[in-house]
PDB file of N, CA and C in Angstrom:
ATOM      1  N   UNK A   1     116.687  92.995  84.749  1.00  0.00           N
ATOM      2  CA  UNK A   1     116.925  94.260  85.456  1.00  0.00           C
ATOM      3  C   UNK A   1     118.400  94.366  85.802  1.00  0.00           C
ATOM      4  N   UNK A   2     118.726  95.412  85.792  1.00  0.00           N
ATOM      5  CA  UNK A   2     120.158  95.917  85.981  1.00  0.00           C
ATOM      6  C   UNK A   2     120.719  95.561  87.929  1.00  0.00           C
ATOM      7  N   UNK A   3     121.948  95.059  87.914  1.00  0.00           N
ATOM      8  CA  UNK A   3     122.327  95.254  89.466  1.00  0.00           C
ATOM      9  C   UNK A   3     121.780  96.389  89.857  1.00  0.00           C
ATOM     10  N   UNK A   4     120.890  96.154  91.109  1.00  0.00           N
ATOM     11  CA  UNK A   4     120.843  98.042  92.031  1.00  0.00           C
ATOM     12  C   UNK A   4     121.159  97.794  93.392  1.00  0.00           C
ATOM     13  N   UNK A   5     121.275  98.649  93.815  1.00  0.00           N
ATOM     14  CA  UNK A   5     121.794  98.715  95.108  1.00  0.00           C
ATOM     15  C   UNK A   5     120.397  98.931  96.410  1.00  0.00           C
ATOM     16  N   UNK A   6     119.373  99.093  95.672  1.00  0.00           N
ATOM     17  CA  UNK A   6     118.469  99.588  96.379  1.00  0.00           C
ATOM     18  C   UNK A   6     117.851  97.732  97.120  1.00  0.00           C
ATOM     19  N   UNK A   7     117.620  98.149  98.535  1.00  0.00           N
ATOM     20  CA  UNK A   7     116.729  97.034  98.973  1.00  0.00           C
ATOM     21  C   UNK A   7     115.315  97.181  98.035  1.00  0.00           C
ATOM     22  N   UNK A   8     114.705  97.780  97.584  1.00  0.00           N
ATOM     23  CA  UNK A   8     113.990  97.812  97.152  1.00  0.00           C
ATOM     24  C   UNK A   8     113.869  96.858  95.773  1.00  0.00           C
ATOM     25  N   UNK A   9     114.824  97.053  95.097  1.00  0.00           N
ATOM     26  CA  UNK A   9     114.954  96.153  94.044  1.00  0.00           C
ATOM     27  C   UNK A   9     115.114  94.969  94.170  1.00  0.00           C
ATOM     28  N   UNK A  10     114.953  94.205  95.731  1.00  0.00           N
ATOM     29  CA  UNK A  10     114.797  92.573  95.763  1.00  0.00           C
ATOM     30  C   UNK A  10     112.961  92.526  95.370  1.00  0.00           C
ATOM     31  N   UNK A  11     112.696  93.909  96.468  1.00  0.00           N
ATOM     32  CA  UNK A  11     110.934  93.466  96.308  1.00  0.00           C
ATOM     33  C   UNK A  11     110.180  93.318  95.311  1.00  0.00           C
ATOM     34  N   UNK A  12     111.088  94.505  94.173  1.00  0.00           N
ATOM     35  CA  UNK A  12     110.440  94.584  93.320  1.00  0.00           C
ATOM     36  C   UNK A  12     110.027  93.109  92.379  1.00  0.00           C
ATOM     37  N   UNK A  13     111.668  92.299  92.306  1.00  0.00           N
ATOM     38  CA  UNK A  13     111.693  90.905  91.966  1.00  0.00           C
ATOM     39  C   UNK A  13     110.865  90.239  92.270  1.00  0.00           C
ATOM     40  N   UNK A  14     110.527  90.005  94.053  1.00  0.00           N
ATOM     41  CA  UNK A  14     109.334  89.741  94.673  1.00  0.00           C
ATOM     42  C   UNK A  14     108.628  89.432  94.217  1.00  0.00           C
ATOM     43  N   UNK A  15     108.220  90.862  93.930  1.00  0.00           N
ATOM     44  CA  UNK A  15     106.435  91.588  93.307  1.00  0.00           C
ATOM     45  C   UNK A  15     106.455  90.421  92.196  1.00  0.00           C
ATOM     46  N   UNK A  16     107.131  90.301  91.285  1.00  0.00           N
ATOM     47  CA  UNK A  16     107.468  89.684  89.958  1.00  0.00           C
ATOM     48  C   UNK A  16     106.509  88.315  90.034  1.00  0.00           C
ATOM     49  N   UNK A  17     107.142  87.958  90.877  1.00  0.00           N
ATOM     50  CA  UNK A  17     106.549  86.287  91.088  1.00  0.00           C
ATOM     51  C   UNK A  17     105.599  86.353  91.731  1.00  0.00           C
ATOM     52  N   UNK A  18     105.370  87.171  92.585  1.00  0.00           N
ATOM     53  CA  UNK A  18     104.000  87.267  93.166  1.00  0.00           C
ATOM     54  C   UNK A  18     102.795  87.468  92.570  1.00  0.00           C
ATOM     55  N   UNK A  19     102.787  88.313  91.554  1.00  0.00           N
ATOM     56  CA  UNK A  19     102.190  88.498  90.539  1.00  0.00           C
ATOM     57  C   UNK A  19     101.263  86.955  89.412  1.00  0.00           C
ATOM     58  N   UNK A  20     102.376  85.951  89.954  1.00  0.00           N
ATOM     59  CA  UNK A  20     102.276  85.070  89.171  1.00  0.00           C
ATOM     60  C   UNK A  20     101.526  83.904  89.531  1.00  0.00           C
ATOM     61  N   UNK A  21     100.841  84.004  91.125  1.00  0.00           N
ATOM     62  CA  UNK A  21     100.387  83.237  91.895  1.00  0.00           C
ATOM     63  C   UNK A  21      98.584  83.555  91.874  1.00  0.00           C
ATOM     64  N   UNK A  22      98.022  83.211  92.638  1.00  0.00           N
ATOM     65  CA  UNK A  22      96.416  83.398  92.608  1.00  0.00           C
ATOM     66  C   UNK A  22      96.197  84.652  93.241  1.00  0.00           C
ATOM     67  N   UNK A  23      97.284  85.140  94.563  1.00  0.00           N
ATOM     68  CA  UNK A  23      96.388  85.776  95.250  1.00  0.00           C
ATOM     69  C   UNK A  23      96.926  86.867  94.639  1.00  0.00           C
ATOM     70  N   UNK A  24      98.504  86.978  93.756  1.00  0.00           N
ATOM     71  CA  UNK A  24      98.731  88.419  93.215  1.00  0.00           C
ATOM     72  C   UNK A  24      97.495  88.438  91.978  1.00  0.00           C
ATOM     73  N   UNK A  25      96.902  87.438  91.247  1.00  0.00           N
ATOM     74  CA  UNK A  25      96.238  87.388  90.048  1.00  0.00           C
ATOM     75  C   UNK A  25      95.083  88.429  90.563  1.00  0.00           C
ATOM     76  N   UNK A  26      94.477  88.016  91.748  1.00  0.00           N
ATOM     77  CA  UNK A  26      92.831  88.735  92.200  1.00  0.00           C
ATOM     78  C   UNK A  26      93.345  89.796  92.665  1.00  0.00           C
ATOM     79  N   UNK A  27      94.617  90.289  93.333  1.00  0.00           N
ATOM     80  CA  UNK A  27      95.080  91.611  93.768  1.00  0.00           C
ATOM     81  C   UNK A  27      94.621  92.752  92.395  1.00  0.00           C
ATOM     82  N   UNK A  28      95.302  92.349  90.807  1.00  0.00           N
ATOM     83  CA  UNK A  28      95.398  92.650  89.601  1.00  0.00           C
ATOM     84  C   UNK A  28      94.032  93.183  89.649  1.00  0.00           C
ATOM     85  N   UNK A  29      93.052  91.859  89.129  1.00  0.00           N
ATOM     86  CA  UNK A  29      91.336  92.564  88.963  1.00  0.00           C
ATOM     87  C   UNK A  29      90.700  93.401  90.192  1.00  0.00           C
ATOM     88  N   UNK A  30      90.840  93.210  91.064  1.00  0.00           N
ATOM     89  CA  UNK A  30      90.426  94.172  92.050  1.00  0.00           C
ATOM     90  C   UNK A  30      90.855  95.846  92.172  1.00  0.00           C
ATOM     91  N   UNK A  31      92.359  95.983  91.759  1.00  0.00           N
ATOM     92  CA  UNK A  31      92.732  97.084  91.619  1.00  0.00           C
ATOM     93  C   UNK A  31      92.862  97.742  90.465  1.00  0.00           C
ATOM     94  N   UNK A  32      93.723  96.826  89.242  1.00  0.00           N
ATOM     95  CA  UNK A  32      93.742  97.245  87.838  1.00  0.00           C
ATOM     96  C   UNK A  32      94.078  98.931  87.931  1.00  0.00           C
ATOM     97  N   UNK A  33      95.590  99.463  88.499  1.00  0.00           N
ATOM     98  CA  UNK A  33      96.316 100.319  88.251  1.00  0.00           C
ATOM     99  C   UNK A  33      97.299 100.729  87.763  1.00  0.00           C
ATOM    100  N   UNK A  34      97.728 101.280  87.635  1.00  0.00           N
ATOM    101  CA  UNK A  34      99.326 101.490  87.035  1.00  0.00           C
ATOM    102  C   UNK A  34     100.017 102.605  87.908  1.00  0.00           C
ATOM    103  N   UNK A  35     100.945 102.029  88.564  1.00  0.00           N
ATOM    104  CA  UNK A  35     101.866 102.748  89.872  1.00  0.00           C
ATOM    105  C   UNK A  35     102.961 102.482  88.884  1.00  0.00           C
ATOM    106  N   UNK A  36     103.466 104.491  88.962  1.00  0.00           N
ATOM    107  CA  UNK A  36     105.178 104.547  88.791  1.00  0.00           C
ATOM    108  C   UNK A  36     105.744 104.719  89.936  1.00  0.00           C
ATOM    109  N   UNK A  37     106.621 103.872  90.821  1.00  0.00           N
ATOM    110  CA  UNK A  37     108.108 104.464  91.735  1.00  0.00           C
ATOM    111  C   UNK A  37     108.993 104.827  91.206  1.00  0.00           C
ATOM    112  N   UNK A  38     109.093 106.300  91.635  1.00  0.00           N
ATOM    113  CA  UNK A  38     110.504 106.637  91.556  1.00  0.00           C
ATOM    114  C   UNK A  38     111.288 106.748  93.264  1.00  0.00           C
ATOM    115  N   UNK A  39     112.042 105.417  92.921  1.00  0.00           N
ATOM    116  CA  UNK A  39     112.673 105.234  94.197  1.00  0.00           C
ATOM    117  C   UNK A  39     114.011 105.266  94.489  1.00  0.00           C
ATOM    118  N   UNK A  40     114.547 106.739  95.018  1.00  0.00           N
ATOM    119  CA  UNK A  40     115.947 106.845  95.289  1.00  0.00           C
ATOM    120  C   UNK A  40     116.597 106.561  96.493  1.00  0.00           C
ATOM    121  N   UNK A  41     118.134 106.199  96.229  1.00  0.00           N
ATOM    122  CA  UNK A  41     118.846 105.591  97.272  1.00  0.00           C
ATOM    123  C   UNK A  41     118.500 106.585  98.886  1.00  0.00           C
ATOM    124  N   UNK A  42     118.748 107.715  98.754  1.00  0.00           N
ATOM    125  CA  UNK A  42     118.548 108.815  99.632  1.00  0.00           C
ATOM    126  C   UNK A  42     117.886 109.861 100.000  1.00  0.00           C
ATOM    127  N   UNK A  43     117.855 110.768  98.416  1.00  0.00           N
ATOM    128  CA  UNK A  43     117.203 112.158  98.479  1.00  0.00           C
ATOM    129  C   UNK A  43     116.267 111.656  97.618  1.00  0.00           C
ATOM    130  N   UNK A  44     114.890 112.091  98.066  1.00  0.00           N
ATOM    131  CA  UNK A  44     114.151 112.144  96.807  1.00  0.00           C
ATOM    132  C   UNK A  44     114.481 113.059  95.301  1.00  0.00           C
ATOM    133  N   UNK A  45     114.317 112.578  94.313  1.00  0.00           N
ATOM    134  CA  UNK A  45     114.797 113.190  93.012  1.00  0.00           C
ATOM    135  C   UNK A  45     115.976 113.144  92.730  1.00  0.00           C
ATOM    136  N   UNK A  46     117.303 112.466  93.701  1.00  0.00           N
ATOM    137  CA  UNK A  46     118.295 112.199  93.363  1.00  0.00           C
ATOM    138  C   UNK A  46     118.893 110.726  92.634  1.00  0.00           C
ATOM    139  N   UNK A  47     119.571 110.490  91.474  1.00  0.00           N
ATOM    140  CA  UNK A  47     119.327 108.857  91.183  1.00  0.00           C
ATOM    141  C   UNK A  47     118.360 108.233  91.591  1.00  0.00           C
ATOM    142  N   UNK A  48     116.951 108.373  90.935  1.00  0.00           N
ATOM    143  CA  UNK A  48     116.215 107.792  91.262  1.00  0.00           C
ATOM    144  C   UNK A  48     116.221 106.673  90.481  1.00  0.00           C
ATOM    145  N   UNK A  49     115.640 105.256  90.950  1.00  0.00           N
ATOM    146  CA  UNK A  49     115.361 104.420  89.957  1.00  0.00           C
ATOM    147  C   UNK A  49     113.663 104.158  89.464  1.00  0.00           C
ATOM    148  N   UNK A  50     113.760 103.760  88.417  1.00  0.00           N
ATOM    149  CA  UNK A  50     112.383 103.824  88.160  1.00  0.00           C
ATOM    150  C   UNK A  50     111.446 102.547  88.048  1.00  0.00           C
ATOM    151  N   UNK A  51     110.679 102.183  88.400  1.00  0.00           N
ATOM    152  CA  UNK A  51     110.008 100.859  88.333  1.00  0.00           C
ATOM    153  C   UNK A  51     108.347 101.212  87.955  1.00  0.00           C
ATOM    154  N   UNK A  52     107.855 100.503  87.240  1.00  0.00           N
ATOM    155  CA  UNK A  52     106.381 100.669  87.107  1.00  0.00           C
ATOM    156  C   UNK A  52     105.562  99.207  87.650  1.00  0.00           C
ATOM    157  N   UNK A  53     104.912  99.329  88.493  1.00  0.00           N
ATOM    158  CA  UNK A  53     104.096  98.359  89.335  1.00  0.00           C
ATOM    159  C   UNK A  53     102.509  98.500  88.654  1.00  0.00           C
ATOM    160  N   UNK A  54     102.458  97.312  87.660  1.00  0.00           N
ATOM    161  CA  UNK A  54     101.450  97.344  86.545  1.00  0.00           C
ATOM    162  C   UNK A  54     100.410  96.340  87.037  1.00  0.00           C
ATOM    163  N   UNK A  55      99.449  96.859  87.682  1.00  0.00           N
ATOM    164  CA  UNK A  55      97.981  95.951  87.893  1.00  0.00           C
ATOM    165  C   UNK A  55      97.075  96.065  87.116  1.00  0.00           C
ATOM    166  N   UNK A  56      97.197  96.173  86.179  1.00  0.00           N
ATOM    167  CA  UNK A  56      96.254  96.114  84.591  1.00  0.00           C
ATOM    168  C   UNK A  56      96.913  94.667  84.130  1.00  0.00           C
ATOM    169  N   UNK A  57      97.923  94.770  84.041  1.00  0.00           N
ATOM    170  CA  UNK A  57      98.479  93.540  82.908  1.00  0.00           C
ATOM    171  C   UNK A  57      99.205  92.435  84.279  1.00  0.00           C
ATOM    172  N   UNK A  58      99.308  93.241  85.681  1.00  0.00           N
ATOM    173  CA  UNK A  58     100.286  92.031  86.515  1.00  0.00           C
ATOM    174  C   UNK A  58     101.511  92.192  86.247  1.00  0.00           C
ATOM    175  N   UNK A  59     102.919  93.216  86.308  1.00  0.00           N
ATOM    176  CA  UNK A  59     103.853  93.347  85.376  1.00  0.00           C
ATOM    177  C   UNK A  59     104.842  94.056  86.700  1.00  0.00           C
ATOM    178  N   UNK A  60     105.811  93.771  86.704  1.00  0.00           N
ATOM    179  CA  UNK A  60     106.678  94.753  87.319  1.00  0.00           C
ATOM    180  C   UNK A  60     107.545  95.243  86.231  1.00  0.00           C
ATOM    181  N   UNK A  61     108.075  96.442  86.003  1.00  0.00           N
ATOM    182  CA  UNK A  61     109.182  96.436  84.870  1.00  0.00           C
ATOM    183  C   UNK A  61     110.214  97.577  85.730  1.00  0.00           C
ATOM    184  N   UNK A  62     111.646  97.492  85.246  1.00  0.00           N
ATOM    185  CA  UNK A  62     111.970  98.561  85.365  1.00  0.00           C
ATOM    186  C   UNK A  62     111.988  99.703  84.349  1.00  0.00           C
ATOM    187  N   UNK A  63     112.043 100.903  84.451  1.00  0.00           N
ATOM    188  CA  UNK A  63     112.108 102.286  83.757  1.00  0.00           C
ATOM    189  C   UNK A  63     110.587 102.611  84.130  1.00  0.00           C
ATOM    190  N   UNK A  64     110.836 103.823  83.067  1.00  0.00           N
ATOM    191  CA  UNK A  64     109.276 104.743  83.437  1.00  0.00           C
ATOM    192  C   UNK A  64     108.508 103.937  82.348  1.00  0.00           C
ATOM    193  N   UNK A  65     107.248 104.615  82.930  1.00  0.00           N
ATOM    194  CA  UNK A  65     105.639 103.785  82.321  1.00  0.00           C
ATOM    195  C   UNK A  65     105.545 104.991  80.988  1.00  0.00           C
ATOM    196  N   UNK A  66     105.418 103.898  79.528  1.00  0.00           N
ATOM    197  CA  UNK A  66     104.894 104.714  78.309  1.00  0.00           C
ATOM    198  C   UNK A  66     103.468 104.603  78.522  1.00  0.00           C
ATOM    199  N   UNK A  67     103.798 106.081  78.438  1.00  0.00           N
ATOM    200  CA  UNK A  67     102.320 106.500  78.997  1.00  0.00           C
ATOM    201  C   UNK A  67     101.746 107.342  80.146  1.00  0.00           C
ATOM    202  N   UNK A  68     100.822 107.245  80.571  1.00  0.00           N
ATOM    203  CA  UNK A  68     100.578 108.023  81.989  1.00  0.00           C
ATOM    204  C   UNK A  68     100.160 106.997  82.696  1.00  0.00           C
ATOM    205  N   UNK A  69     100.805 106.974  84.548  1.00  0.00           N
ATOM    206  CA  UNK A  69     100.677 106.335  84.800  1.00  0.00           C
ATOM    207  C   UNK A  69      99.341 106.431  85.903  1.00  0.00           C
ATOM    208  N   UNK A  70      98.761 106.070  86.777  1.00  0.00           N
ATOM    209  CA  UNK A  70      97.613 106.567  87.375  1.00  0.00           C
ATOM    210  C   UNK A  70      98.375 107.647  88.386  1.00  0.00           C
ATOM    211  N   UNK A  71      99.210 106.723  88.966  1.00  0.00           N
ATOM    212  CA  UNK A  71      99.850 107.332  89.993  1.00  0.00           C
ATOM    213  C   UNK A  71     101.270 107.244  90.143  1.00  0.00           C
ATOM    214  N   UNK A  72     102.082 108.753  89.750  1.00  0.00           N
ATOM    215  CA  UNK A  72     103.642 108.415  90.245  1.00  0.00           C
ATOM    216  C   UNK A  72     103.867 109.345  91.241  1.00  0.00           C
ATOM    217  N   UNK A  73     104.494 107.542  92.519  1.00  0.00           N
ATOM    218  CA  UNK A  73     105.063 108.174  93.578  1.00  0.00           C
ATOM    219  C   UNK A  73     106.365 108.368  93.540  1.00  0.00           C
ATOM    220  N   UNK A  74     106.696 109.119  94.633  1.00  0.00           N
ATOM    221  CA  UNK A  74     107.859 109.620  94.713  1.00  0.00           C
ATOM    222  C   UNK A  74     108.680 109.181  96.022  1.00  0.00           C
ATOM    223  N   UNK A  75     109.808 108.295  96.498  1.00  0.00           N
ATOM    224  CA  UNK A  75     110.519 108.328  97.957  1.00  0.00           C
ATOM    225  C   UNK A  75     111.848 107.898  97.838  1.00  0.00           C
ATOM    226  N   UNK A  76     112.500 107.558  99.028  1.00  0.00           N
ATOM    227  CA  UNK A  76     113.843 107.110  99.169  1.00  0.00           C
ATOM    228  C   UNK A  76     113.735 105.540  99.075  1.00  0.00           C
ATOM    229  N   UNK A  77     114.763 105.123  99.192  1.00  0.00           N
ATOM    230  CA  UNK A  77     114.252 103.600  99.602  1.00  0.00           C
ATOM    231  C   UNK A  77     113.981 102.849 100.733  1.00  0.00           C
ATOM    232  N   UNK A  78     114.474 103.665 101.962  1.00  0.00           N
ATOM    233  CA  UNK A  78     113.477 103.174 103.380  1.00  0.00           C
ATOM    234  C   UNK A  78     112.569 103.397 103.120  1.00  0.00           C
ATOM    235  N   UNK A  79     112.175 104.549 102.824  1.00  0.00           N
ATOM    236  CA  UNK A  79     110.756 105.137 103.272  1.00  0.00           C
ATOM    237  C   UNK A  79     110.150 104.116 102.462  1.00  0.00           C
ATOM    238  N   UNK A  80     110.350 103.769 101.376  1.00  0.00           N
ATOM    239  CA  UNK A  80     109.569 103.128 100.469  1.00  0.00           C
ATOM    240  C   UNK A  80     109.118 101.681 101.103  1.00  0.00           C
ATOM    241  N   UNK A  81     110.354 101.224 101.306  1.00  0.00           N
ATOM    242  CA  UNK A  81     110.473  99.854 101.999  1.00  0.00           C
ATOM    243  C   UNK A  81     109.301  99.965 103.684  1.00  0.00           C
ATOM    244  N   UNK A  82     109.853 101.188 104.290  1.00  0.00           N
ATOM    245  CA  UNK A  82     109.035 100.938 105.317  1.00  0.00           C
ATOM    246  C   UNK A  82     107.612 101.437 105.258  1.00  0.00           C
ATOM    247  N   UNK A  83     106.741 101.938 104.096  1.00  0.00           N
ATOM    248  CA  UNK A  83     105.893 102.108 103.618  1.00  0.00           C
ATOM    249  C   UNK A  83     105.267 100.326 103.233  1.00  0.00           C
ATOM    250  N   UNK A  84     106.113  99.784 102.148  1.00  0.00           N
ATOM    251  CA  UNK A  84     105.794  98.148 101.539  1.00  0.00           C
ATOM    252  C   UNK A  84     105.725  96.973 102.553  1.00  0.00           C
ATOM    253  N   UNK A  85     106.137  97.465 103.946  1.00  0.00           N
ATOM    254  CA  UNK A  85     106.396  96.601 104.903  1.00  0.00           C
ATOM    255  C   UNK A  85     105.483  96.733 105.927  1.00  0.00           C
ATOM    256  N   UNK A  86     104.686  98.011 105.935  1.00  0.00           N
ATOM    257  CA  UNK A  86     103.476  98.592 106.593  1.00  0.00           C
ATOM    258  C   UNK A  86     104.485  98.985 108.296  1.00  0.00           C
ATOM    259  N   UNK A  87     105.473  99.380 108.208  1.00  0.00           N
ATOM    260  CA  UNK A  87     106.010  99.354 109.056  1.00  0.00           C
ATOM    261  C   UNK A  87     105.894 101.284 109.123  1.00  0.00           C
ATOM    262  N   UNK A  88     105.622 101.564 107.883  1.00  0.00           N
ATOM    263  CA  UNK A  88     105.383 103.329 107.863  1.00  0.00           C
ATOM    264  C   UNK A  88     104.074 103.209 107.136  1.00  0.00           C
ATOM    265  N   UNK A  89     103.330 104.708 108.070  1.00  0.00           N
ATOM    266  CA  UNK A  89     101.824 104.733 107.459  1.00  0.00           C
ATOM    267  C   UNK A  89     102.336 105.684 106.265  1.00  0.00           C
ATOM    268  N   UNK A  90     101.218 105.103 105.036  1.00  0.00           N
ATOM    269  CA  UNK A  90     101.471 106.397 103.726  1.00  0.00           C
ATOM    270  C   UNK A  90     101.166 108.009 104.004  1.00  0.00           C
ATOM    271  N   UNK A  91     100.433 107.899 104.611  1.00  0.00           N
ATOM    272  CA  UNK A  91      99.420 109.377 104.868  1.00  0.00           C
ATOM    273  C   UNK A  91     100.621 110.273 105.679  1.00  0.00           C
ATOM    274  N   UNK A  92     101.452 109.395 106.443  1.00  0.00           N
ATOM    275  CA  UNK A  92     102.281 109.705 107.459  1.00  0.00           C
ATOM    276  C   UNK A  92     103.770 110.402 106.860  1.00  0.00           C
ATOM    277  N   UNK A  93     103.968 109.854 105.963  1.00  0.00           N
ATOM    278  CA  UNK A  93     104.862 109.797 105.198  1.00  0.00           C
ATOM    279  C   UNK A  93     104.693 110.920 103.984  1.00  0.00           C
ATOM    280  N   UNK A  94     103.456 110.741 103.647  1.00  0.00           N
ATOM    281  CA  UNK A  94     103.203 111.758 102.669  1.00  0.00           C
ATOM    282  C   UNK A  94     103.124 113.466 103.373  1.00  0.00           C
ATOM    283  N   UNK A  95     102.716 113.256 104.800  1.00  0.00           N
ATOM    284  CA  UNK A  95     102.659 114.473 105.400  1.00  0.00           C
ATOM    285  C   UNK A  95     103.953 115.095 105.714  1.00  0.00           C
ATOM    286  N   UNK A  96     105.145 114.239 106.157  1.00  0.00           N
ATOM    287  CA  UNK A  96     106.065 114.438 106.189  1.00  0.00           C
ATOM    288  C   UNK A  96     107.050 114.769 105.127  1.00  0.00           C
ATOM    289  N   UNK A  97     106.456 114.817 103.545  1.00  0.00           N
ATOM    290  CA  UNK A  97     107.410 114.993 102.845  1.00  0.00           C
ATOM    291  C   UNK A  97     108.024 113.470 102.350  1.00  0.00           C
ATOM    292  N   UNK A  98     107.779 112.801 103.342  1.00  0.00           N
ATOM    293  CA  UNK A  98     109.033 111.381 102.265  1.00  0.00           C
ATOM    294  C   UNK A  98     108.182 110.898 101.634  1.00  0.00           C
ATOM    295  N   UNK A  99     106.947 111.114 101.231  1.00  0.00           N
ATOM    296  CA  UNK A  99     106.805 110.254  99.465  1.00  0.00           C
ATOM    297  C   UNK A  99     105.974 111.665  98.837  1.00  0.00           C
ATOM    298  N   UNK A 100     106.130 111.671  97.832  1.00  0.00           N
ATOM    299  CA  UNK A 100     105.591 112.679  96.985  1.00  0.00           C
ATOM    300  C   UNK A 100     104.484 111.776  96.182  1.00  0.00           C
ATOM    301  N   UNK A 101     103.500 112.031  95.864  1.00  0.00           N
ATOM    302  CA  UNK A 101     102.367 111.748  94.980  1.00  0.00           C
ATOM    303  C   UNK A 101     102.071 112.473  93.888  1.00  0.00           C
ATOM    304  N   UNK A 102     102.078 112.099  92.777  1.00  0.00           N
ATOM    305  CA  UNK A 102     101.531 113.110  91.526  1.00  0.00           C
ATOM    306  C   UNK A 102     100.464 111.695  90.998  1.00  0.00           C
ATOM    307  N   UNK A 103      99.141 112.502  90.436  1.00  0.00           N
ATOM    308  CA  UNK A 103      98.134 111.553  89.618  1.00  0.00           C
ATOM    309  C   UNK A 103      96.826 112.028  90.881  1.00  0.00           C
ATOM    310  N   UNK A 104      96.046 110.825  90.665  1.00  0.00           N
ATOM    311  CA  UNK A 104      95.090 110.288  91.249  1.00  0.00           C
ATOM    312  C   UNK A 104      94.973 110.192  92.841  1.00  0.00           C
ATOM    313  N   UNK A 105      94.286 110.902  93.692  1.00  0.00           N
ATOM    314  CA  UNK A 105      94.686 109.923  95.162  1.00  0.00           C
ATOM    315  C   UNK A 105      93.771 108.915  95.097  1.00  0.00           C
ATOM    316  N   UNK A 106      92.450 108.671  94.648  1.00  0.00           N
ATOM    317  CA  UNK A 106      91.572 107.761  95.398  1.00  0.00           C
ATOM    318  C   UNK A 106      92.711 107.022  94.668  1.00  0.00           C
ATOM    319  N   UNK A 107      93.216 106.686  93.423  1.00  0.00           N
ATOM    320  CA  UNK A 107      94.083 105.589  92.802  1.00  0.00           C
ATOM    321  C   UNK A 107      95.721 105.584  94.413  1.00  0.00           C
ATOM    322  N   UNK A 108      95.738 106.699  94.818  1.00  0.00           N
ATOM    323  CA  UNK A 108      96.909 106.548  95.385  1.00  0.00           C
ATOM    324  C   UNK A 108      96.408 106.268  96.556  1.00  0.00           C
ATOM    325  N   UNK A 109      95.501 105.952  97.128  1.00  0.00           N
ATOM    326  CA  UNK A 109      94.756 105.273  98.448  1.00  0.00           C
ATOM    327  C   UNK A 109      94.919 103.947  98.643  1.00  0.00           C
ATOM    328  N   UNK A 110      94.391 103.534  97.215  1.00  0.00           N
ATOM    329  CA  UNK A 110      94.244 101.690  96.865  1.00  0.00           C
ATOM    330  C   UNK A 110      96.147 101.299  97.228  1.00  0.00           C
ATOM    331  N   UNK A 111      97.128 102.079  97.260  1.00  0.00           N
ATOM    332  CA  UNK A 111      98.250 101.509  97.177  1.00  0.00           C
ATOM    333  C   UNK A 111      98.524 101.311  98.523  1.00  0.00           C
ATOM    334  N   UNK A 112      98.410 100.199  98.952  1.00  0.00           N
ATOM    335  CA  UNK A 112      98.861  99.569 100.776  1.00  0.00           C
ATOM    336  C   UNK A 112      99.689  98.655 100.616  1.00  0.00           C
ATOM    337  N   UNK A 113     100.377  98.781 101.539  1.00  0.00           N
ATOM    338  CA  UNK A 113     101.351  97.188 101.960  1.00  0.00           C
ATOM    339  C   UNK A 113     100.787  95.853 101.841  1.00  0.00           C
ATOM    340  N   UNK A 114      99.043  95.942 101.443  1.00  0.00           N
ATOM    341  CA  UNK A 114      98.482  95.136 101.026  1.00  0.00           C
ATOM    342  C   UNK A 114      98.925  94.206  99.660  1.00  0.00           C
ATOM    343  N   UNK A 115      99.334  94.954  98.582  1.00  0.00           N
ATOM    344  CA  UNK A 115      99.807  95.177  97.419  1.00  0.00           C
ATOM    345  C   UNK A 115     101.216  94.387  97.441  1.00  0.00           C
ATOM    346  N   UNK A 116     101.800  94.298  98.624  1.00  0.00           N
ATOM    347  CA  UNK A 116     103.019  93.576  98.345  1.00  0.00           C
ATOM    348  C   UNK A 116     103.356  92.259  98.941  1.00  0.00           C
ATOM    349  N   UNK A 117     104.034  91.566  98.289  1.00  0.00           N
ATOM    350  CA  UNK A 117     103.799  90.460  98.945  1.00  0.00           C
ATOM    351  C   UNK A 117     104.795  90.230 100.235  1.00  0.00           C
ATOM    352  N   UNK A 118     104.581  89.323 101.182  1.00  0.00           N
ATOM    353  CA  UNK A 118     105.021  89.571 102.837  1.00  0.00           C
ATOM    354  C   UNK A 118     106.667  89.189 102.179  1.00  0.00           C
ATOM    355  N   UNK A 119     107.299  89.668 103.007  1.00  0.00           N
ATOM    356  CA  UNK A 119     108.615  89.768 102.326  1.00  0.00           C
ATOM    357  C   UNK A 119     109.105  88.574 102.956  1.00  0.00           C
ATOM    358  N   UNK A 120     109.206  87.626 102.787  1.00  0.00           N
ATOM    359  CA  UNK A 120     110.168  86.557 103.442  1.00  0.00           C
ATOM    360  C   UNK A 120     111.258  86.809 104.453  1.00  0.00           C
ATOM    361  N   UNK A 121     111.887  87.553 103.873  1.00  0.00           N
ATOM    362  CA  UNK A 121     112.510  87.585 104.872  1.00  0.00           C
ATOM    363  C   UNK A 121     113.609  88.886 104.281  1.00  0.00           C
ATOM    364  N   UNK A 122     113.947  90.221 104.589  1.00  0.00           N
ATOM    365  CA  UNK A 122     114.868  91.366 104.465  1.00  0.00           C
ATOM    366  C   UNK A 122     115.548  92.063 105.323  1.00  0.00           C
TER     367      UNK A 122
END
């Protein structure tokens, strides 16, 4: 992955290895989704970066998902972060405008701070 500037792009690394352990493995079969972020420094839709958070295969990648993805969200990178940190409710956030949802909701329900792994330390 390319240098980014986004806090977000440590988690995503995170996610990476987390993925690679038992409890990201049963996270995978239990959910088996495909989440696109588009997660920008500030404005939503401005330089966004793109990451696909793959629970079918266990995969973080960066760019967009070939293909359709179940669910692409949309935020800044607090919001995102304080969404992944459970430090912001989604519903809360979504009401407010800072994350946008396109796809699926029951698929965009399953996505909780559950999903990420506890951040060590940010």
């Amino acid at each position: 992955m390319g240098k980014s500037d986004l806090k977000s792009a440590f988690l995503m690394e995170q996610m990476k290895q987390h993925f690679g352990t038992d409890e990201g493995k049963s996270l995978c079969k239990k959910i088996g989704l495909v989440y696109q972020l588009n997660i920008a420094p500030k404005k939503i839709g401005v330089d966004e970066e793109i990451y696909v958070v793959d629970l079918k295969k266990g995969e973080v990648k960066k760019g967009p998902y070939e293909g359709k993805p179940d669910v692409t969200f949309s935020f800044n990178d607090n919001d995102f972060m304080g969404i992944a940190t459970g430090k912001l409710n989604p519903q809360i956030a979504f009401i407010r405008g800072a994350m946008k949802i396109k796809g699926s909701l029951s698929a965009a329900q399953k996505f909780t701070p559950d999903i990420f792994p506890k951040p060590s330390k940010l």
